[in-house]
Protein backbone atom coordinates (compact mmCIF):
# COMPACT_ATOMS: atom_id res chain seq x y z
CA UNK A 1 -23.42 -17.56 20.29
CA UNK A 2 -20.99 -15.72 18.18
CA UNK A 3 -21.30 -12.19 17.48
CA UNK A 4 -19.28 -10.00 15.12
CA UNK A 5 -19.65 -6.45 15.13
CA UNK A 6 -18.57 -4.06 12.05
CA UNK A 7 -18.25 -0.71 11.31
CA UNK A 8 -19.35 -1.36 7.91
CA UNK A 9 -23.28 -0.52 7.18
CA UNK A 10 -23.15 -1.48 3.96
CA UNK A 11 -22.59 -5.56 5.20
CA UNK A 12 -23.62 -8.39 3.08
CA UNK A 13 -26.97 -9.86 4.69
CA UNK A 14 -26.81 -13.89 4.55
CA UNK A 15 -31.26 -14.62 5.54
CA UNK A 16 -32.67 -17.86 5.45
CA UNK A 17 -36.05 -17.41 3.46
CA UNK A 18 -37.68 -20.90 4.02
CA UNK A 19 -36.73 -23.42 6.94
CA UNK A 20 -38.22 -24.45 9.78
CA UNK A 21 -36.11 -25.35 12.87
CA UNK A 22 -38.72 -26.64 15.22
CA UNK A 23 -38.84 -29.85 12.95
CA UNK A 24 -37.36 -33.29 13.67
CA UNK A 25 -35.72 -35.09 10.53
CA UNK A 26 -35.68 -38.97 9.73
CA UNK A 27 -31.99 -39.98 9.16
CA UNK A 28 -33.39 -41.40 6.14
CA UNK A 29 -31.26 -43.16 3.41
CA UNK A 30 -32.41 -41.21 -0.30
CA UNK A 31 -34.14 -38.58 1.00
CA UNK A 32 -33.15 -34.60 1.06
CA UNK A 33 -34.27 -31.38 2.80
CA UNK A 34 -33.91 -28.19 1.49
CA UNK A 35 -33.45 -24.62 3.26
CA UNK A 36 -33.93 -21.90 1.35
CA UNK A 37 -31.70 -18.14 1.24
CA UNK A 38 -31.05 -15.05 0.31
CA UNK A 39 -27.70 -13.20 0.11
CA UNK A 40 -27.92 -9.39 -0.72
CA UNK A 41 -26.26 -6.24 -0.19
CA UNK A 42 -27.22 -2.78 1.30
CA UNK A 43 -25.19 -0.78 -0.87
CA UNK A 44 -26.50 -1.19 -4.61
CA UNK A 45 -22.41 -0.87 -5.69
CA UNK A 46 -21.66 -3.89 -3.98
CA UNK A 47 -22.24 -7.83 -5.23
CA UNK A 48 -22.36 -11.03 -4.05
CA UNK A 49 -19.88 -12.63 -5.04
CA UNK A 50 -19.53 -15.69 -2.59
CA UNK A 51 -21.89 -17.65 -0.65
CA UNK A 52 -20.35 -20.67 1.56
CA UNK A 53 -21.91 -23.68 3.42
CA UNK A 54 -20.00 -25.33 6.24
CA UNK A 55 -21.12 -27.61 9.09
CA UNK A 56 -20.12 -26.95 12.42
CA UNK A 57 -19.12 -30.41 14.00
CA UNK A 58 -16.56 -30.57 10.97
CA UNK A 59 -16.94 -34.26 10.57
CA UNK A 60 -20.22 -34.55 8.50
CA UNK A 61 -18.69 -35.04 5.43
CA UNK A 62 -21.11 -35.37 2.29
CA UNK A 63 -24.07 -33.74 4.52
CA UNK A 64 -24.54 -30.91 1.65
CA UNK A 65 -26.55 -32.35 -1.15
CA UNK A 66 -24.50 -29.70 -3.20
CA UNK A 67 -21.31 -27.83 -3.78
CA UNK A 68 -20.93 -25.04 -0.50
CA UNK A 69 -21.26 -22.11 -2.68
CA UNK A 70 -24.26 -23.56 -4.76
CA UNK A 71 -27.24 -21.26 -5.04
CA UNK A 72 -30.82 -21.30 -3.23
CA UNK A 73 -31.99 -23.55 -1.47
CA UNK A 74 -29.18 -25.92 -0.49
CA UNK A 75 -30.35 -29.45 0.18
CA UNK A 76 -28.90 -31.72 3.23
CA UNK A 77 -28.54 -35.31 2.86
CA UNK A 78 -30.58 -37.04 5.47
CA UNK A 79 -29.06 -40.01 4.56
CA UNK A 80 -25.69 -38.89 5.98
CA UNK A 81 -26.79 -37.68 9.30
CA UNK A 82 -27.18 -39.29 12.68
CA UNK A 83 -30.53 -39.97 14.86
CA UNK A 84 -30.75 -38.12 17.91
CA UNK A 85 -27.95 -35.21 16.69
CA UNK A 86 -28.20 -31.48 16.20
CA UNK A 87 -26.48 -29.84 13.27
CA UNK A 88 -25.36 -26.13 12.98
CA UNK A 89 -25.21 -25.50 9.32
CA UNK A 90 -23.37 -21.78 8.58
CA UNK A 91 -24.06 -20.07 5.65
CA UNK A 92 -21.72 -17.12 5.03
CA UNK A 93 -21.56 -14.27 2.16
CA UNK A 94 -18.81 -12.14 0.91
CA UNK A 95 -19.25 -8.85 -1.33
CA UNK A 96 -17.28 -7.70 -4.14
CA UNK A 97 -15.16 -5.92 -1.59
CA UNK A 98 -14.56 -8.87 0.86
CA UNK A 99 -16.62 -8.21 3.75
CA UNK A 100 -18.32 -10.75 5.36
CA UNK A 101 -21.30 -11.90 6.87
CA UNK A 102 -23.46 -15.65 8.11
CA UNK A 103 -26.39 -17.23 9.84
CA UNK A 104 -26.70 -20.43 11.56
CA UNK A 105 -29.31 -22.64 10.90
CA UNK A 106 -29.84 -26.05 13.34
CA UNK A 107 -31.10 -28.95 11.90
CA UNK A 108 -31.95 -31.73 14.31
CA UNK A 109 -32.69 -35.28 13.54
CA UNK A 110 -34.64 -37.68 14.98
CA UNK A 111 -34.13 -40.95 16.63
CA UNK A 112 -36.16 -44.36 17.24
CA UNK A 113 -38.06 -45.30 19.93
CA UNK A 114 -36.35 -47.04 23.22
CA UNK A 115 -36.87 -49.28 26.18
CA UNK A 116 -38.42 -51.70 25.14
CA UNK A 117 -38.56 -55.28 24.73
CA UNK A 118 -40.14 -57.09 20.87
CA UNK A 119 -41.27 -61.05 21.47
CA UNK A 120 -42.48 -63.09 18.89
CA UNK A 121 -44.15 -67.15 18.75
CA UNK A 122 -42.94 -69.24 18.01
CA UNK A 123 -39.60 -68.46 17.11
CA UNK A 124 -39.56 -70.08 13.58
CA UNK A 125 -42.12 -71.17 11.55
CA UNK A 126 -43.48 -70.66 7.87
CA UNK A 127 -44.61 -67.39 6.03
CA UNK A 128 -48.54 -67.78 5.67
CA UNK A 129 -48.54 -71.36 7.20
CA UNK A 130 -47.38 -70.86 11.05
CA UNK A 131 -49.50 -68.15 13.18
CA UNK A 132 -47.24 -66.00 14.49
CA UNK A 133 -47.58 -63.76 17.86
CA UNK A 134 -45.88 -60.42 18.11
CA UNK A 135 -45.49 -58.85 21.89
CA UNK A 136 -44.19 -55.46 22.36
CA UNK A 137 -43.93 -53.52 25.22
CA UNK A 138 -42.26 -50.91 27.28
CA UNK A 139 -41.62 -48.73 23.63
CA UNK A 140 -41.15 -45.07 24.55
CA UNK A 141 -40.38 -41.86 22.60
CA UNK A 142 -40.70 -37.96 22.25
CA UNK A 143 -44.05 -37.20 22.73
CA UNK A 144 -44.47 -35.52 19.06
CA UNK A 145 -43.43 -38.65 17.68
CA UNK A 146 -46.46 -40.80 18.98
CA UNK A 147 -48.29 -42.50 18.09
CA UNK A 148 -46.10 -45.15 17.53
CA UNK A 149 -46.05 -47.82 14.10
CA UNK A 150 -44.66 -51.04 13.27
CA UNK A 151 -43.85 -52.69 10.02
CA UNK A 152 -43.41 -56.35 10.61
CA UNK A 153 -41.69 -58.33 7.57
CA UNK A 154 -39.71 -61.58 6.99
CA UNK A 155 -36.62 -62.37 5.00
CA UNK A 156 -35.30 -64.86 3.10
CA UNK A 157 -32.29 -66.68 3.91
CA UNK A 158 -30.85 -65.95 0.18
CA UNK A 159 -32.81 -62.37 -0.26
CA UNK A 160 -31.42 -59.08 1.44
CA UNK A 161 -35.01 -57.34 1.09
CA UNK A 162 -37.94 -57.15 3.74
CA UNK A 163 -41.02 -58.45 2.79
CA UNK A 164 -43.75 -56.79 4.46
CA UNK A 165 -46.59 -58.55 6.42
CA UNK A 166 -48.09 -55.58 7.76
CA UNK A 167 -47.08 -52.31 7.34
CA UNK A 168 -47.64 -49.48 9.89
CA UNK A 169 -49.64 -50.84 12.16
CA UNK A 170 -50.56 -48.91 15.40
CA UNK A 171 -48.47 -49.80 18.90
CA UNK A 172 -50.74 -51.82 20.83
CA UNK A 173 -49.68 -54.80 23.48
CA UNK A 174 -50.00 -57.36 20.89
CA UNK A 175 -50.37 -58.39 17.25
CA UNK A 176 -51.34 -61.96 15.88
CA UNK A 177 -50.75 -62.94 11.92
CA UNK A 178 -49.75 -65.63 9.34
């Protein structure tokens, strides 16, 4: 914890209006969240004239979904973060006579499920012609992130893309399709 003290009771105020820090983010490729602020001053003579986003690891480059010193709310590209990590995002605010003042916000992301072991039978076979089995077991996570879901796909040897089977389908020992 850092902690500035100032003579100064006139001090730019940097709040955050709208973000909740208990929540766990999906390091999701495409998608944004968006935490919301104020910056005002005491002293009705005074301005804003400066409001700066940084990141405190210093290596999450492109994690602002806009310029630092864009106005309310600034967005944070999920794609660009890490599962499992905890950002400190610091938003400070200088007045028309330079002094200064910032929060910290956390932002911490989620990660996937681990321990556990995926089978499925027969190894190879043909998309709505072979019955396939799917085994899972030992999966474990955070206990707000239960209960667990699967998508289960297929891909073609020329095609990049997923085609779904089944979508979200609840964690149980075993699943049987074509």
């Amino acid at each position: 914890v850092l902690v500035s003290v100032s003579s100064d009771q006139y001090m730019p105020r940097a709040t955050i209006t709208g973000f909740d820090e208990s929540v766990k983010y999906n390091p999701t490729e495409g998608a944004f969240t968006a935490i919301y602020f104020k910056a005002t001053s005491p002293d009705p003579d005074r301005t804003i004239e400066q409001t700066a986003w940084s990141v405190g690891d210093g290596q999450s480059a492109g994690l602002l979904g806009k310029p630092s010193g864009a106005p309310s709310p600034m967005l944070v590209d999920l794609g660009k973060t890490r599962p499992n990590a905890v950002y400190r995002l610091k938003l400070m605010v200088t007045d028309s006579i330079g002094s200064t003042s910032s929060t910290v916000v956390s932002l911490t992301t989620n990660g996937p499920p681990t321990s556990g072991t995926f089978a499925v039978a027969p190894y190879r076979g043909t998309a709505l012609e072979t019955e396939f089995e799917f085994l899972l077991d030992g999966w474990s996570d955070d206990v707000d992130d239960y209960p667990l879901t699967y998508t289960y796909g297929y891909r073609l040897v020329q095609d990049a893309a997923l085609t779904p089977l089944v979508a979200d389908q609840y964690a149980s020992a075993w699943f049987l399709t074509t």
